[in-house]
Protein backbone atom coordinates (compact mmCIF):
# COMPACT_ATOMS: atom_id res chain seq x y z
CA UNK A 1 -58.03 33.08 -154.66
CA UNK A 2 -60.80 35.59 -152.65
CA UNK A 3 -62.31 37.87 -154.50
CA UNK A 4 -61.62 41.68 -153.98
CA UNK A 5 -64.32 43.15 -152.47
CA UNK A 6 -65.43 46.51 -153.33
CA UNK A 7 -67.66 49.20 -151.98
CA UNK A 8 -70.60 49.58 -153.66
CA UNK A 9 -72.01 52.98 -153.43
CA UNK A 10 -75.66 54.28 -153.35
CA UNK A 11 -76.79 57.28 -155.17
CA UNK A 12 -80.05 58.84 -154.85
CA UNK A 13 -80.38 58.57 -158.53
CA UNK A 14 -83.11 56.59 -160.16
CA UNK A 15 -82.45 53.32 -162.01
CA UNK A 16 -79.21 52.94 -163.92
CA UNK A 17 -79.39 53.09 -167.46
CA UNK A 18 -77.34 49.41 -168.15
CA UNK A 19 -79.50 47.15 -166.14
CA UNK A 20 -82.56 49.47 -165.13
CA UNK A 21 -81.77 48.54 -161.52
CA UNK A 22 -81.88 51.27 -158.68
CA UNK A 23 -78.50 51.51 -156.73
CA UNK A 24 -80.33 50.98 -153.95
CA UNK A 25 -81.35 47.76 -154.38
CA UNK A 26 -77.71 46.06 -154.57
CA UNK A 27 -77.36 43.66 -152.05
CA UNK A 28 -73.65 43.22 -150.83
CA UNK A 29 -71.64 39.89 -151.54
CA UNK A 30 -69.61 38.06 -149.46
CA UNK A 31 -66.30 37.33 -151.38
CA UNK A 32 -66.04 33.44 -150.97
CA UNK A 33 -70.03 32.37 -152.21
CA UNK A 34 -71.60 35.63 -153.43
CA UNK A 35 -74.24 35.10 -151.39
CA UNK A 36 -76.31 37.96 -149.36
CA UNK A 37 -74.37 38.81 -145.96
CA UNK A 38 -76.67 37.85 -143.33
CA UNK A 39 -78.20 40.57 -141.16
CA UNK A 40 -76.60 40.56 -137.71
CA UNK A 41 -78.73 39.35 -134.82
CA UNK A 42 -80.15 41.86 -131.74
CA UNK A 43 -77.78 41.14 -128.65
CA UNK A 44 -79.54 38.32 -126.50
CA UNK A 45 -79.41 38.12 -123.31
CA UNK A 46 -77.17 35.41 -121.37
CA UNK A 47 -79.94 32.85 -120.14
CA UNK A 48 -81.58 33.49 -116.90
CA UNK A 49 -81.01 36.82 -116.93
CA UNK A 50 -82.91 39.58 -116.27
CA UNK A 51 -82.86 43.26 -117.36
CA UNK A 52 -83.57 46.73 -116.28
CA UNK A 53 -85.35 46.90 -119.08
CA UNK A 54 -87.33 43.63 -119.03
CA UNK A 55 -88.81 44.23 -115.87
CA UNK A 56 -89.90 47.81 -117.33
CA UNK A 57 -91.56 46.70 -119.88
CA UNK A 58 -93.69 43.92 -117.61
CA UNK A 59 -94.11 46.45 -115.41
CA UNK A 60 -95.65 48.65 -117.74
CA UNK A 61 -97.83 45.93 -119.24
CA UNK A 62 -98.91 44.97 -115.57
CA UNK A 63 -99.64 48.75 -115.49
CA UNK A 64 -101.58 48.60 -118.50
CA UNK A 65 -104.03 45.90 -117.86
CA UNK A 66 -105.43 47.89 -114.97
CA UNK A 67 -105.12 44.86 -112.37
CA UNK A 68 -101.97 46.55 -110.56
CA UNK A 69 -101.20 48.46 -107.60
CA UNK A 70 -98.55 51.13 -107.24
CA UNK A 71 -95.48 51.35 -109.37
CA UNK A 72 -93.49 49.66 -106.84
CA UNK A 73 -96.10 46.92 -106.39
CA UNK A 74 -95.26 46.60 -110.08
CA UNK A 75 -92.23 46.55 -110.71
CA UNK A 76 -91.84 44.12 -107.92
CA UNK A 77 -94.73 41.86 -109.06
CA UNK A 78 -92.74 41.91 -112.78
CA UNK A 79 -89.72 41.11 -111.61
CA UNK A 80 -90.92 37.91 -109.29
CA UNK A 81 -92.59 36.93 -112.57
CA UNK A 82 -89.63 37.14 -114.77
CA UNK A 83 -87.64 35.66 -112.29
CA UNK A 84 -89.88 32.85 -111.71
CA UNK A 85 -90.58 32.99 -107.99
């Protein structure tokens, strides 16, 4: 039989008084082995391909080195290198 999972609330009070624990360090249980729920993971992804954002961001850095041309020349230069052309 599961156990029945509660909410466990945090207060901006200080420790508690039982167990001298802050509130706000409870760590939430999963029912079945008590241990810590995992974190979820960032979205990845699919492999091989590329994003908007990707291509920014190598844009930028090509920016940033000082060894670019325009921002077109840029972005164009970061995505053949993400792309592996």
């Amino acid at each position: 039989m599961a156990k029945k999972i509660t909410k466990i609330g945090i207060t901006p009070a200080g420790p508690n008084m039982t167990t001298g624990v802050s509130s706000a360090t409870r760590i939430a249980t999963t029912p079945m082995r008590g241990s810590a729920i995992p974190k979820p993971t960032t979205p990845t992804t699919p492999r091989g391909q590329i994003t908007h954002e990707m291509i920014a961001k190598r844009a930028y850095e090509i920016w940033k080195s000082g060894k670019g041309g325009s921002e077109f020349d840029n972005w164009v230069r970061a995505e053949r290198e993400l792309r592996g052309m």
